[in-house]
Each structure stands twice: as C-alpha cells, then as structure tokens.
C-alpha atoms as a PDB file:
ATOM      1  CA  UNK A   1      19.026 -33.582  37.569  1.00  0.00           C
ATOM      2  CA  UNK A   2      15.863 -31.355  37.194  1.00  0.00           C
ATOM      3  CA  UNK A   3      12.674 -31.287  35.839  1.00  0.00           C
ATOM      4  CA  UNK A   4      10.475 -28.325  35.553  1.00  0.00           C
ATOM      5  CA  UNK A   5       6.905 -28.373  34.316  1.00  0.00           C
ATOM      6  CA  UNK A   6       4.899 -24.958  33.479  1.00  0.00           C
ATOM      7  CA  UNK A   7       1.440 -24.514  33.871  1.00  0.00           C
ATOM      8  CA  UNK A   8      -0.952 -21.379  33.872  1.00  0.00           C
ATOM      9  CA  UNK A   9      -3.988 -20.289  36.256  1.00  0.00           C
ATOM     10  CA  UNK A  10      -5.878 -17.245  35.831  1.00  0.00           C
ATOM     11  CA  UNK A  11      -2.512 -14.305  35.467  1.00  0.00           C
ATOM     12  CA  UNK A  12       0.052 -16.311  37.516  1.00  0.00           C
ATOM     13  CA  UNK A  13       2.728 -19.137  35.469  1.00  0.00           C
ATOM     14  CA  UNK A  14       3.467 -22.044  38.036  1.00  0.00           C
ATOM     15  CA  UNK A  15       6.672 -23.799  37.694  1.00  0.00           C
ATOM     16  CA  UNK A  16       7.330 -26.933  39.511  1.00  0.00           C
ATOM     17  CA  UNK A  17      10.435 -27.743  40.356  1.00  0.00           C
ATOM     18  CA  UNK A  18      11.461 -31.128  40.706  1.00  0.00           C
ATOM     19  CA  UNK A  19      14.615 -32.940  41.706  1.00  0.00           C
ATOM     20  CA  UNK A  20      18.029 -30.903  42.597  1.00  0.00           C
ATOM     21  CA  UNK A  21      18.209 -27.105  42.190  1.00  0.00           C
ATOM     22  CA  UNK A  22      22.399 -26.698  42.222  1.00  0.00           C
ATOM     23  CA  UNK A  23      25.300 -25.438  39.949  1.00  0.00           C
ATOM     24  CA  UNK A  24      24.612 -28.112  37.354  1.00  0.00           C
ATOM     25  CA  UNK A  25      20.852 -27.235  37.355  1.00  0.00           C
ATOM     26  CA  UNK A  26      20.611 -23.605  37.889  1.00  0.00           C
ATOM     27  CA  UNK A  27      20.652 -22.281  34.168  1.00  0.00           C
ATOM     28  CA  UNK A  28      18.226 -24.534  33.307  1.00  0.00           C
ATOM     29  CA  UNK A  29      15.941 -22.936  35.871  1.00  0.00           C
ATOM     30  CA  UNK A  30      17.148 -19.750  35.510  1.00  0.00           C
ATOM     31  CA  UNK A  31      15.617 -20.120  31.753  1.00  0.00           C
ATOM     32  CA  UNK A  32      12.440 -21.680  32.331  1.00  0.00           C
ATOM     33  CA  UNK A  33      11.993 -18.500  34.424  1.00  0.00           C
ATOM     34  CA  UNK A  34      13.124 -16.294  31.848  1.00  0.00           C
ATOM     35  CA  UNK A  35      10.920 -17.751  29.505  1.00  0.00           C
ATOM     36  CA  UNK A  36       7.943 -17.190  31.721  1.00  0.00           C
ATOM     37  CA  UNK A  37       8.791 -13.751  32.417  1.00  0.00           C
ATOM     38  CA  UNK A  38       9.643 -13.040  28.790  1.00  0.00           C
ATOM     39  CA  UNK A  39       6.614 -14.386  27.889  1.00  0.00           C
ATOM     40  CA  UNK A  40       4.453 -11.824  29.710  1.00  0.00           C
ATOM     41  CA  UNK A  41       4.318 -13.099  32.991  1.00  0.00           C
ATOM     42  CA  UNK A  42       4.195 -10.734  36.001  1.00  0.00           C
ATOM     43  CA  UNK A  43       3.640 -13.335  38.347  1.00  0.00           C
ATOM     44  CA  UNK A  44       4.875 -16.673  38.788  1.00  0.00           C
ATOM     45  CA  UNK A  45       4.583 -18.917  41.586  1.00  0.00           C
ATOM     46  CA  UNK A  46       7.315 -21.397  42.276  1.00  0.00           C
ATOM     47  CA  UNK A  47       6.107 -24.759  43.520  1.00  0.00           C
ATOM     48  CA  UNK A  48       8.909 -26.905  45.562  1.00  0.00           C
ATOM     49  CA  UNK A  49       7.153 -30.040  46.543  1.00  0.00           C
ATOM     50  CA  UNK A  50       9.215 -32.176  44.213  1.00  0.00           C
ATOM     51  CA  UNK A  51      12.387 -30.523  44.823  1.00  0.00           C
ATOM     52  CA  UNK A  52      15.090 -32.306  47.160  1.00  0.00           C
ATOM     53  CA  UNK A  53      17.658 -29.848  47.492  1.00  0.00           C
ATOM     54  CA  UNK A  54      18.721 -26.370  46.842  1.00  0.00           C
ATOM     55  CA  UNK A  55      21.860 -24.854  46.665  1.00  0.00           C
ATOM     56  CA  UNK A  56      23.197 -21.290  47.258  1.00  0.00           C
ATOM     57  CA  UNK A  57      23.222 -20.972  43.575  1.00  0.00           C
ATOM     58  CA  UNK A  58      19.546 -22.019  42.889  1.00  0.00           C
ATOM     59  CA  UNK A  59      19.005 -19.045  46.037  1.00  0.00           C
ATOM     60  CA  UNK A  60      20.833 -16.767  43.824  1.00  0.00           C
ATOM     61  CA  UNK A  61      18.753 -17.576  40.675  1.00  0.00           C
ATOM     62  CA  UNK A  62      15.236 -17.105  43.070  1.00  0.00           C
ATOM     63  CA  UNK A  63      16.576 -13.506  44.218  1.00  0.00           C
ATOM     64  CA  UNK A  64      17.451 -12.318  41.012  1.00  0.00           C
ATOM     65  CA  UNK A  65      14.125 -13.736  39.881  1.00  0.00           C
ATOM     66  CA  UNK A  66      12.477 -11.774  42.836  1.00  0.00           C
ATOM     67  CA  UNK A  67      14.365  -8.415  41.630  1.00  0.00           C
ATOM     68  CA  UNK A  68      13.320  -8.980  38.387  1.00  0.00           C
ATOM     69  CA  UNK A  69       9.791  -9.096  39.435  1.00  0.00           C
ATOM     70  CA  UNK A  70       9.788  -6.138  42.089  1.00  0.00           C
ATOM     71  CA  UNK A  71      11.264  -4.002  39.494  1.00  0.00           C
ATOM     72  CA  UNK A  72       8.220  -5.019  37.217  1.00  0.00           C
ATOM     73  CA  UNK A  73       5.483  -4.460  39.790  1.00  0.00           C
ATOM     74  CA  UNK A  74       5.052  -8.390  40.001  1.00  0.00           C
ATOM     75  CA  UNK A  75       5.328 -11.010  42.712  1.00  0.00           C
ATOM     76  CA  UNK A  76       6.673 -14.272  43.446  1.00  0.00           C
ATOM     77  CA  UNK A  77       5.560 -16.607  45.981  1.00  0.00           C
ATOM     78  CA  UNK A  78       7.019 -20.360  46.641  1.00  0.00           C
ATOM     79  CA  UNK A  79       5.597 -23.176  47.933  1.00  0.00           C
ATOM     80  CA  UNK A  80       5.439 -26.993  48.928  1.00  0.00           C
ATOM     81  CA  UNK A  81       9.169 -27.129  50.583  1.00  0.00           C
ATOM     82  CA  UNK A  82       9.976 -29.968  52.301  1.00  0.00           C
ATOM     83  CA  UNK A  83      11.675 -29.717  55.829  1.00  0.00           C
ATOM     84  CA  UNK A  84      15.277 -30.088  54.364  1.00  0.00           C
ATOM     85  CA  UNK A  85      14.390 -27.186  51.263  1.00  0.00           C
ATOM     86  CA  UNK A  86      12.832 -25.455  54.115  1.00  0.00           C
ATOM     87  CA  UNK A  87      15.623 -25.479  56.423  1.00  0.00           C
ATOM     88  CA  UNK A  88      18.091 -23.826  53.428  1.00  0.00           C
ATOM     89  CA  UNK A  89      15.621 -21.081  53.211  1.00  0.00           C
ATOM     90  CA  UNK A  90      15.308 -20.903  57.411  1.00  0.00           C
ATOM     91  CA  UNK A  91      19.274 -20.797  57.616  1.00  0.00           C
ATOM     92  CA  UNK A  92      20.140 -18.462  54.702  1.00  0.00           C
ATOM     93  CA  UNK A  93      17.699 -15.536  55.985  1.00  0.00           C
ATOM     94  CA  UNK A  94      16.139 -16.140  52.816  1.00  0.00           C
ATOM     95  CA  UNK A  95      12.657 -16.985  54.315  1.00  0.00           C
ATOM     96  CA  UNK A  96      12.986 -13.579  55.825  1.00  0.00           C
ATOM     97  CA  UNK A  97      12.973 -12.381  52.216  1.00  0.00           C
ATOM     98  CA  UNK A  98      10.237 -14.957  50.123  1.00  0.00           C
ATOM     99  CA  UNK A  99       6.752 -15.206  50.234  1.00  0.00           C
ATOM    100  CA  UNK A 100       6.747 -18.814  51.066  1.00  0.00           C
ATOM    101  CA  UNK A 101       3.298 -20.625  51.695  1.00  0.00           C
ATOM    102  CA  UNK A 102       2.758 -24.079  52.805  1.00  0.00           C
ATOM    103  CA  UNK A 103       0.649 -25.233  49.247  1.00  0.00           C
ATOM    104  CA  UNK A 104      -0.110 -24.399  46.210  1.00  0.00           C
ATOM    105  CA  UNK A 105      -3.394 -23.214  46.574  1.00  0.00           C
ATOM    106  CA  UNK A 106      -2.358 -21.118  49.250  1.00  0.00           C
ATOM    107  CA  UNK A 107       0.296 -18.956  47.001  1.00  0.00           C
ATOM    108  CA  UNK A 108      -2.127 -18.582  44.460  1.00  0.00           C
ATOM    109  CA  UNK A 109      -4.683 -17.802  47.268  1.00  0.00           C
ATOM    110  CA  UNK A 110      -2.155 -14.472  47.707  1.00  0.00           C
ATOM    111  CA  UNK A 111      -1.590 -13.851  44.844  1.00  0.00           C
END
C-alpha cells in the first residue's frame, strides 16, 4: 500500500511518499507525478521519510521521472530515506545518479 500527499512551496511540488513503492504501487506514483508535472511543475522534490521500501520498479518510475525533468530544464531532488530505502539507492548505483539530501529543508534548500 501507498499513500502520497502533495504539497507546494514557492516553484517546487513535494510529494511524500509513504508506505511501499513496488509493482503494485508504482502506477499510482507514477501518476501523482504525472499530475504534478502536467500541472506545470518543473520541479518536484520527492520526500521518502515515510516510505519503507522501494523496489526496482519504483527506481524505474524515479528515472523516468528524472528524464522527464532534465529534458524540461527541471530538477528533482529526494529526501528523508531511511537506512534500508537508502541502501536500495547505495546498491543500485542509483545514488550515483539522484540528488538525494538528508531533509526536506535541505532539497528545497538546493533547489
């Protein structure tokens, strides 16, 4: 199960993610980014500190999300992982690849 709640502050649309990001979850995250981004958003800041787990799939939804952006000009930066979220990220080479900061504030700090 999921949950995802959208907020705005100043140009950037925060989703946080909360629960399990996997196959059974990963179109319904892959639309509440589409909505954001259809919706005028060129950047969004994805915030992890309710999220348990993510799957390869839920990876594959963040790096088309991340393509999306780049080919828009925008960014995307994540935040609030937990060790185990973290350690997907670490493993895949896909921290390599993200802008991940430790809070919040601090992705929107870089933004």
């Amino acid at each position: 199960m999921i949950q995802i709640y959208t907020e705005q502050e100043r140009d950037v649309a925060i989703l946080a993610v909360e629960g399990h990001l996997d196959t059974k979850t990963a179109k319904q995250a892959e639309d509440a980014i589409n909505e954001a981004l259809d919706g005028g958003a060129n950047k969004l800041c994805i915030d992890f500190d309710k999220l348990d787990y993510i799957s390869s799939v839920g990876l594959r939804v963040l790096l088309a999300t991340m393509k999306r952006l780049k080919k828009s000009g925008g960014k995307l930066h994540l935040c609030g992982m937990n060790a185990t979220v973290k350690e997907v990220f670490v493993i895949s080479g896909f921290s390599n690849i993200f802008s991940i900061f430790g809070t919040r504030a601090e992705a929107l700090a870089a933004m």
